[in-house]
PDB file of N, CA and C in Angstrom:
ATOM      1  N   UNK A   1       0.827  -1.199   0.000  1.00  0.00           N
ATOM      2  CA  UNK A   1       0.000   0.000   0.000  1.00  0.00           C
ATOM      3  C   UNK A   1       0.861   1.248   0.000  1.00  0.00           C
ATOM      4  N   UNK A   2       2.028   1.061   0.809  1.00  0.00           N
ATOM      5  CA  UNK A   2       2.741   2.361   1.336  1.00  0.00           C
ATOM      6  C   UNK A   2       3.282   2.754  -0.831  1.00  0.00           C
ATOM      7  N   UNK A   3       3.800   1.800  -1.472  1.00  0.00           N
ATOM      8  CA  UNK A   3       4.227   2.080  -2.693  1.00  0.00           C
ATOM      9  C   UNK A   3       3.397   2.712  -3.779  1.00  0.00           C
ATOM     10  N   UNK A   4       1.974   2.721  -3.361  1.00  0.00           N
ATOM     11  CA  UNK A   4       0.994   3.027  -3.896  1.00  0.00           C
ATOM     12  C   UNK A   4       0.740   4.140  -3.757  1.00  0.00           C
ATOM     13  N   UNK A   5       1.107   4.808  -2.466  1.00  0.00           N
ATOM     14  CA  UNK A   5       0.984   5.966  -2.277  1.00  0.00           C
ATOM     15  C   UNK A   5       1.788   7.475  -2.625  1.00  0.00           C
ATOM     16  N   UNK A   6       2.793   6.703  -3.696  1.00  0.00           N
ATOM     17  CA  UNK A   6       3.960   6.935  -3.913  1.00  0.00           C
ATOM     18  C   UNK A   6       3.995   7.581  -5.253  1.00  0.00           C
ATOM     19  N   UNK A   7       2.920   6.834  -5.867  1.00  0.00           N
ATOM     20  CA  UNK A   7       2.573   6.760  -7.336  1.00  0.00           C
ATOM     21  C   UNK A   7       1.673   8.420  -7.765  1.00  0.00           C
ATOM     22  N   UNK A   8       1.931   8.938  -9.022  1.00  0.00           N
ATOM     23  CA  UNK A   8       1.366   9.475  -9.400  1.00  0.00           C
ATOM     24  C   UNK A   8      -0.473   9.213  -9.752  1.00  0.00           C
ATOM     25  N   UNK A   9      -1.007  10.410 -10.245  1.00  0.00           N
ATOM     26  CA  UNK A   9      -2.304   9.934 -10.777  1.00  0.00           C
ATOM     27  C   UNK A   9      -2.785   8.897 -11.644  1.00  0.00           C
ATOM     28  N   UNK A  10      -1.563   9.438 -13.019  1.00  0.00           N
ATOM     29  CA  UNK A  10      -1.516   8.372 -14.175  1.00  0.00           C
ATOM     30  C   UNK A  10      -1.290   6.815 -13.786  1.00  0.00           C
ATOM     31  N   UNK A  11      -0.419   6.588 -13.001  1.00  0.00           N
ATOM     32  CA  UNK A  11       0.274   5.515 -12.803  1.00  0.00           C
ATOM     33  C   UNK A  11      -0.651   4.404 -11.812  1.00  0.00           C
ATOM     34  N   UNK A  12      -1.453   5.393 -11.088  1.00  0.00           N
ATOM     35  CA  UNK A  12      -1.860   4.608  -9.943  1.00  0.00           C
ATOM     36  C   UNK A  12      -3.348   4.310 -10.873  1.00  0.00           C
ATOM     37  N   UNK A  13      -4.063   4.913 -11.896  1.00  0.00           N
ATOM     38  CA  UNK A  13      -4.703   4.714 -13.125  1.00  0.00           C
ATOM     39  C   UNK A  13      -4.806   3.413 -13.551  1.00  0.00           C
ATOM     40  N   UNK A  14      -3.465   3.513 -14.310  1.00  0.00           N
ATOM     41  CA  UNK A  14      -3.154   2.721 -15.141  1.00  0.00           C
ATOM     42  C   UNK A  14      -3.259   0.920 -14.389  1.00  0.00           C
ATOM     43  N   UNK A  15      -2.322   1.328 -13.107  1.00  0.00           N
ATOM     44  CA  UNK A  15      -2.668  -0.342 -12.384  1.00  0.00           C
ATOM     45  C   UNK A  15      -3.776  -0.662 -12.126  1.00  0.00           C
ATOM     46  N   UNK A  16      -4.784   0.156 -11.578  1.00  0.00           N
ATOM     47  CA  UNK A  16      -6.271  -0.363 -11.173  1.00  0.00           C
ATOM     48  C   UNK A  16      -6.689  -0.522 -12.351  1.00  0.00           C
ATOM     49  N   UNK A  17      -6.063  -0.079 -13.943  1.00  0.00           N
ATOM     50  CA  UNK A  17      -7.505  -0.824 -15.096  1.00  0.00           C
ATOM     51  C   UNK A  17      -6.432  -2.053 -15.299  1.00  0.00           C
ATOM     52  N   UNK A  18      -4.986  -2.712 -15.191  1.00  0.00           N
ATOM     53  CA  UNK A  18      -4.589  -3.176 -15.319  1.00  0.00           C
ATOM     54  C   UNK A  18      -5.471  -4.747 -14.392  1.00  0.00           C
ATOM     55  N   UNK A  19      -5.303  -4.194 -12.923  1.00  0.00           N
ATOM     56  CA  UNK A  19      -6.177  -5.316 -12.276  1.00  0.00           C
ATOM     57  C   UNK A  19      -7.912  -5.372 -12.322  1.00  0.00           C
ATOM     58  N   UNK A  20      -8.449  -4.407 -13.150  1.00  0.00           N
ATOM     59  CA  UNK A  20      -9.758  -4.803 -13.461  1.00  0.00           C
ATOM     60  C   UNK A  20      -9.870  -5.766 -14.258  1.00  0.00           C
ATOM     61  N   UNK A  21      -9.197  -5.831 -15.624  1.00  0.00           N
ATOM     62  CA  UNK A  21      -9.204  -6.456 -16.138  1.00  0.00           C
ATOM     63  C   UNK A  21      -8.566  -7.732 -16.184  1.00  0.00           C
ATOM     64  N   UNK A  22      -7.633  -8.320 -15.704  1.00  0.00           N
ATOM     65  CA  UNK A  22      -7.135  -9.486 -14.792  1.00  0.00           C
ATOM     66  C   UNK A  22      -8.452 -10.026 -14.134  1.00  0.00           C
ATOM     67  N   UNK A  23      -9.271  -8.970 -12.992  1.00  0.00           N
ATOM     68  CA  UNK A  23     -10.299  -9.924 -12.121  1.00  0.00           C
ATOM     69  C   UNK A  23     -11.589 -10.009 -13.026  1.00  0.00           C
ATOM     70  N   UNK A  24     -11.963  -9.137 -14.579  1.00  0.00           N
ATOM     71  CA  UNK A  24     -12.741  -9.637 -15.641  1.00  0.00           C
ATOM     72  C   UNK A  24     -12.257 -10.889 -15.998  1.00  0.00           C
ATOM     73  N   UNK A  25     -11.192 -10.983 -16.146  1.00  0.00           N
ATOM     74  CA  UNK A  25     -10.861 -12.428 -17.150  1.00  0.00           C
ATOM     75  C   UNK A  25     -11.211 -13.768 -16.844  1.00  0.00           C
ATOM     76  N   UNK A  26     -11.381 -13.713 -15.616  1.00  0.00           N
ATOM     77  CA  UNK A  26     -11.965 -14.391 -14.282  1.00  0.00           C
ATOM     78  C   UNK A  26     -11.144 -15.525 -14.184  1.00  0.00           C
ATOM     79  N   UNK A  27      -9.765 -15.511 -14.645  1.00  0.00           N
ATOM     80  CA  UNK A  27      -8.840 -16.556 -14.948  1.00  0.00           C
ATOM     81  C   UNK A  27      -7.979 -16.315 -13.457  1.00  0.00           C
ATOM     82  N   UNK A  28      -8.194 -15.823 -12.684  1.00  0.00           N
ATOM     83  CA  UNK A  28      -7.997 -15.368 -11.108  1.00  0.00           C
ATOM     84  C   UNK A  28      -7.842 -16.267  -9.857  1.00  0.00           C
ATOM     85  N   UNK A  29      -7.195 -16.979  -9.109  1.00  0.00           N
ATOM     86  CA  UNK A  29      -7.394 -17.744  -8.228  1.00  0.00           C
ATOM     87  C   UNK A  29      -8.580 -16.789  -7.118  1.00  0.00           C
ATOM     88  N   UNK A  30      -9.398 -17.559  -6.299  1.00  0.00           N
ATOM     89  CA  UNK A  30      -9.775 -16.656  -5.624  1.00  0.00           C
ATOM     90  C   UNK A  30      -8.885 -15.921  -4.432  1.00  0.00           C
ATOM     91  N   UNK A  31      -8.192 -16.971  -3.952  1.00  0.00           N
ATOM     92  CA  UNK A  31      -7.408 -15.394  -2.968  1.00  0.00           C
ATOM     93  C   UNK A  31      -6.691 -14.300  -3.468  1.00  0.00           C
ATOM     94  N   UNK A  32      -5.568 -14.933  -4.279  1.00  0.00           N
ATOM     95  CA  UNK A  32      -5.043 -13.708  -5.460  1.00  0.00           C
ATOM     96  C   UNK A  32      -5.939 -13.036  -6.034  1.00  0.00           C
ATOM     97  N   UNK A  33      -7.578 -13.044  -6.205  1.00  0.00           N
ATOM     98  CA  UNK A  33      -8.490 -12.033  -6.836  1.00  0.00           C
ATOM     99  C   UNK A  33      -8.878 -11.358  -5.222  1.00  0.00           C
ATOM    100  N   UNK A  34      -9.253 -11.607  -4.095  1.00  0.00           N
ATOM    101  CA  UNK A  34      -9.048 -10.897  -2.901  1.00  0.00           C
ATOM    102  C   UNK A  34      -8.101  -9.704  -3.075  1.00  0.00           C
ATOM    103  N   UNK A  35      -6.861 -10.428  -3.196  1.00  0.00           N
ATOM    104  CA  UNK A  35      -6.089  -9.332  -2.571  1.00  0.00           C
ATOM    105  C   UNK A  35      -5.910  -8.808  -3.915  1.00  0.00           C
ATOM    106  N   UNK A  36      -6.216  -8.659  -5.175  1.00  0.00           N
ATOM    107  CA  UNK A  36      -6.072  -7.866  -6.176  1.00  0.00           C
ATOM    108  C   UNK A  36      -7.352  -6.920  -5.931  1.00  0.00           C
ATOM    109  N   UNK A  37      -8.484  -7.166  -5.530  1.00  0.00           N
ATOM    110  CA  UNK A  37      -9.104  -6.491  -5.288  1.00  0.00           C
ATOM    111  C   UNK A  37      -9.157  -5.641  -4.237  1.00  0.00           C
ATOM    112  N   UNK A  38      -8.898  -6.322  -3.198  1.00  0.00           N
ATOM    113  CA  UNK A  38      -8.155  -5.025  -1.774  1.00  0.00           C
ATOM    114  C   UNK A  38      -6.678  -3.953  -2.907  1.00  0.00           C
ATOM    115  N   UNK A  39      -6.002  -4.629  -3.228  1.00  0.00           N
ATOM    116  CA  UNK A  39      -4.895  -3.638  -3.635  1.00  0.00           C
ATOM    117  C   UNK A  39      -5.870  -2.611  -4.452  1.00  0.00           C
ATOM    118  N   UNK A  40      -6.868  -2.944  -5.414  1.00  0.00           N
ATOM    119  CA  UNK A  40      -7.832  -2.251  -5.939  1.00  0.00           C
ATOM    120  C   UNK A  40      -8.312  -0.689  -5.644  1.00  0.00           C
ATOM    121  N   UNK A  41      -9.653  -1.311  -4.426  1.00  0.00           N
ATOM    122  CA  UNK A  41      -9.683  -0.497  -3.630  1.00  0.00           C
ATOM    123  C   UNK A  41      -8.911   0.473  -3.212  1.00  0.00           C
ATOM    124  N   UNK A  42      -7.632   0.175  -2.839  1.00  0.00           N
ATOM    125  CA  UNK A  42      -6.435   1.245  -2.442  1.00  0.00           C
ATOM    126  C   UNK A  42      -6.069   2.345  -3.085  1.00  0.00           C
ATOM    127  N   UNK A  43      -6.203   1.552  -4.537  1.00  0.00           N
ATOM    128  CA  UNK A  43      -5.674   2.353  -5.677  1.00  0.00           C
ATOM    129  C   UNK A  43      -6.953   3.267  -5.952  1.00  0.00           C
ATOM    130  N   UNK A  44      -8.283   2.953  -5.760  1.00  0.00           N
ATOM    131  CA  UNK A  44      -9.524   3.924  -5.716  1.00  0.00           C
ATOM    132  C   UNK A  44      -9.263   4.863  -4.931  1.00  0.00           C
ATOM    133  N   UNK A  45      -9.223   5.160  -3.525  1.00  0.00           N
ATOM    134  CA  UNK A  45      -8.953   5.824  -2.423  1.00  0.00           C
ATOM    135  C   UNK A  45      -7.989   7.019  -2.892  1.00  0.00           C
ATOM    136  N   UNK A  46      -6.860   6.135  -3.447  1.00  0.00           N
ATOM    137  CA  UNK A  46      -5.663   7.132  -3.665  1.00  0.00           C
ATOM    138  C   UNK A  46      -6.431   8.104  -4.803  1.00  0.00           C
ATOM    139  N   UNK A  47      -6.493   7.330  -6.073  1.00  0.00           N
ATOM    140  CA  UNK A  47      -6.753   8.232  -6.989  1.00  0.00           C
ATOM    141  C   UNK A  47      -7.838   9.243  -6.566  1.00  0.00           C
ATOM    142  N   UNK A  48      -8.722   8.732  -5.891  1.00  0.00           N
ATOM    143  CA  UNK A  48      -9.953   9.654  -5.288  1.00  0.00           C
ATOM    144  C   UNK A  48      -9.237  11.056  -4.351  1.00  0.00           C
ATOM    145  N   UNK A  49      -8.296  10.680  -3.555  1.00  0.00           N
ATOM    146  CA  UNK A  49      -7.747  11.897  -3.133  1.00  0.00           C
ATOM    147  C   UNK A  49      -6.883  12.575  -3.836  1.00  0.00           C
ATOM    148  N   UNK A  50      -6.647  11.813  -4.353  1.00  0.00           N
ATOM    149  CA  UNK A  50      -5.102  13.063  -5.608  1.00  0.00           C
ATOM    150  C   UNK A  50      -6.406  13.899  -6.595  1.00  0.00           C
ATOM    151  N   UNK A  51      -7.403  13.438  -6.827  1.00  0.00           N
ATOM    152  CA  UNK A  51      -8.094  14.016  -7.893  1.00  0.00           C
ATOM    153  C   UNK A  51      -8.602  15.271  -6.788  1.00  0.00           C
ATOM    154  N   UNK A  52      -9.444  14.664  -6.004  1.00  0.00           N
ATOM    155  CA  UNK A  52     -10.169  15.981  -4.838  1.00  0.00           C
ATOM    156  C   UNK A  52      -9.201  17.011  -4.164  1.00  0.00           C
ATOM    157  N   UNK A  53      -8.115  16.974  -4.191  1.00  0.00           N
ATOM    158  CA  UNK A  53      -6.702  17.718  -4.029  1.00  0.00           C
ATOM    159  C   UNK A  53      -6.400  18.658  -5.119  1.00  0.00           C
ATOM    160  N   UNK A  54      -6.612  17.893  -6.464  1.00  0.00           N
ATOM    161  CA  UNK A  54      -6.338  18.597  -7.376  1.00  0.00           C
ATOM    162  C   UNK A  54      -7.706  19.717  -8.049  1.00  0.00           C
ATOM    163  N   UNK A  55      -8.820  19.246  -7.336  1.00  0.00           N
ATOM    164  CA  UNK A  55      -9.601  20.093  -7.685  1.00  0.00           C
ATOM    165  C   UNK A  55      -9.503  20.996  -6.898  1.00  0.00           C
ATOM    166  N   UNK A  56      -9.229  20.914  -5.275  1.00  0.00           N
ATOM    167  CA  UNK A  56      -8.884  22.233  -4.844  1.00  0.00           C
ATOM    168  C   UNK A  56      -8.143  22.872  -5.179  1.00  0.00           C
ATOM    169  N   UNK A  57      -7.040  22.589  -6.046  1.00  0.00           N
ATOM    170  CA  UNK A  57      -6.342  23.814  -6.260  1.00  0.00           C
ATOM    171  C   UNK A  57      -6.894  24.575  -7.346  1.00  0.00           C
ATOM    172  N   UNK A  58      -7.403  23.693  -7.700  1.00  0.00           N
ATOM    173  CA  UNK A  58      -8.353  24.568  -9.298  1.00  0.00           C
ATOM    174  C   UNK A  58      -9.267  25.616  -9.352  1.00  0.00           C
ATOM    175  N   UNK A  59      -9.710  25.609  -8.285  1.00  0.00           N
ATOM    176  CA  UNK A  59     -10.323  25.861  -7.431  1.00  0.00           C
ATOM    177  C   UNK A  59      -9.843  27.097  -6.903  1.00  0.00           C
ATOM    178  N   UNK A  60      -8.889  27.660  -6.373  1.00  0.00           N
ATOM    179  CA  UNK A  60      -7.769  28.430  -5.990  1.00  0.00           C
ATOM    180  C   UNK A  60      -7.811  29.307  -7.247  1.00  0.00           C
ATOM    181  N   UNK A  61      -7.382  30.672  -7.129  1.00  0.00           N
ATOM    182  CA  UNK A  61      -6.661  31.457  -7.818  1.00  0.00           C
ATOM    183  C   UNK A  61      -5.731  32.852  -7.014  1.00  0.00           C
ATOM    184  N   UNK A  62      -4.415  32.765  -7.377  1.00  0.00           N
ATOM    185  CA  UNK A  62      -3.844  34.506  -6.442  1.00  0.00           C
ATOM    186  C   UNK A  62      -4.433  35.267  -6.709  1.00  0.00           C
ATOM    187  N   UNK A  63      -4.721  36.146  -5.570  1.00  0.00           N
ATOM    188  CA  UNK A  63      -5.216  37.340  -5.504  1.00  0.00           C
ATOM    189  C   UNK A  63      -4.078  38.310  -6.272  1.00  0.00           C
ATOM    190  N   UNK A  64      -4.028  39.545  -6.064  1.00  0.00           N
ATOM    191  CA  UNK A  64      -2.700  40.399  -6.144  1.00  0.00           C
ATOM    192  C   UNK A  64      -1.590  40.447  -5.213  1.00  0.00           C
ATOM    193  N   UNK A  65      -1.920  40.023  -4.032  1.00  0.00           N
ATOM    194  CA  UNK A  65      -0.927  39.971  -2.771  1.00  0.00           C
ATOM    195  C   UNK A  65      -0.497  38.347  -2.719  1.00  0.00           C
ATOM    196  N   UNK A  66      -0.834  37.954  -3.961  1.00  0.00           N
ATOM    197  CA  UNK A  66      -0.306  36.609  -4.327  1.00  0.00           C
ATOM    198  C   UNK A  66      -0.250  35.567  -2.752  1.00  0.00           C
ATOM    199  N   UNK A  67      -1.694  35.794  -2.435  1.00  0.00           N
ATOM    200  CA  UNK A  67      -2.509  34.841  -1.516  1.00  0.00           C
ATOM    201  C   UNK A  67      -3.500  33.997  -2.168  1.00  0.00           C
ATOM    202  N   UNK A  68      -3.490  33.238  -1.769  1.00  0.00           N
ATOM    203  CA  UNK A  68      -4.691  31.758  -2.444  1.00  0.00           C
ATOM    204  C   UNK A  68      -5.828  32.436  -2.137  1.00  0.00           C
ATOM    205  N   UNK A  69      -7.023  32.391  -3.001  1.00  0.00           N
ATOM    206  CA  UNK A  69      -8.469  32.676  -2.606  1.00  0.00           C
ATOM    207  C   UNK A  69      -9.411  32.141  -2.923  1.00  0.00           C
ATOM    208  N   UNK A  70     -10.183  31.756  -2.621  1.00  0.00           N
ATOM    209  CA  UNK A  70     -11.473  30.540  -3.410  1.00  0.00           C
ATOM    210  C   UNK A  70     -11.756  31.676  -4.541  1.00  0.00           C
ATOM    211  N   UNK A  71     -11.809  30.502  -5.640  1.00  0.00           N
ATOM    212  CA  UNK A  71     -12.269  30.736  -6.794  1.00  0.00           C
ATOM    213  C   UNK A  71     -14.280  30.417  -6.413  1.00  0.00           C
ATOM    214  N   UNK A  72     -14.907  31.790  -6.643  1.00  0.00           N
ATOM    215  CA  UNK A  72     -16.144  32.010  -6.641  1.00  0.00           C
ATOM    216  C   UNK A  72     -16.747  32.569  -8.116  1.00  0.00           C
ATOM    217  N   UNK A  73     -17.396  31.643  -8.899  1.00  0.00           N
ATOM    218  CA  UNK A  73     -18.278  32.287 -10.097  1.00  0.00           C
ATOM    219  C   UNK A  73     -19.438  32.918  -9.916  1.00  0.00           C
ATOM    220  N   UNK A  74     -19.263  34.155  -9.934  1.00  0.00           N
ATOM    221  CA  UNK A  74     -21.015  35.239  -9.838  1.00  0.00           C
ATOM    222  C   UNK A  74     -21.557  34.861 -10.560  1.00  0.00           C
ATOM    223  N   UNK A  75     -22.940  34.922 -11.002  1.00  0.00           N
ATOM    224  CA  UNK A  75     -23.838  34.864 -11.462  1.00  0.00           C
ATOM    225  C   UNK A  75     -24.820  36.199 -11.623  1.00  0.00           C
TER     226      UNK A  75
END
């Protein structure tokens, strides 16, 4: 898990469609599909926070005193 956490967005991506499709193929022992699926999960979590991280900053724009400020759209 700790290596997982290590990983970029792309990367940590790329392994969870890597083991989706492994536990589709259904050619899987069942404990090795367990723990491919716990490692799974992990890799959800992560990507779920690197993405919600990255929307806060998007989120963000400097002011002039080049302080962070929520980005608010008027209407």
């Amino acid at each position: 898990m700790e290596e997982n956490k290590n990983r970029n967005f792309e990367e940590s991506l790329v392994e969870l469609e890597n083991i989706i499709r492994e536990l589709e193929s259904g050619n899987v022992p069942l404990e090795e599909a367990i723990e491919k699926y716990t490692n799974a999960m992990n890799l959800v979590k992560i990507c779920s926070d690197k993405l919600n991280a990255a929307t806060d900053k998007v989120n963000k724009i400097l002011t002039e005193n080049n302080e962070l400020k929520e980005f608010i759209v008027e209407e």
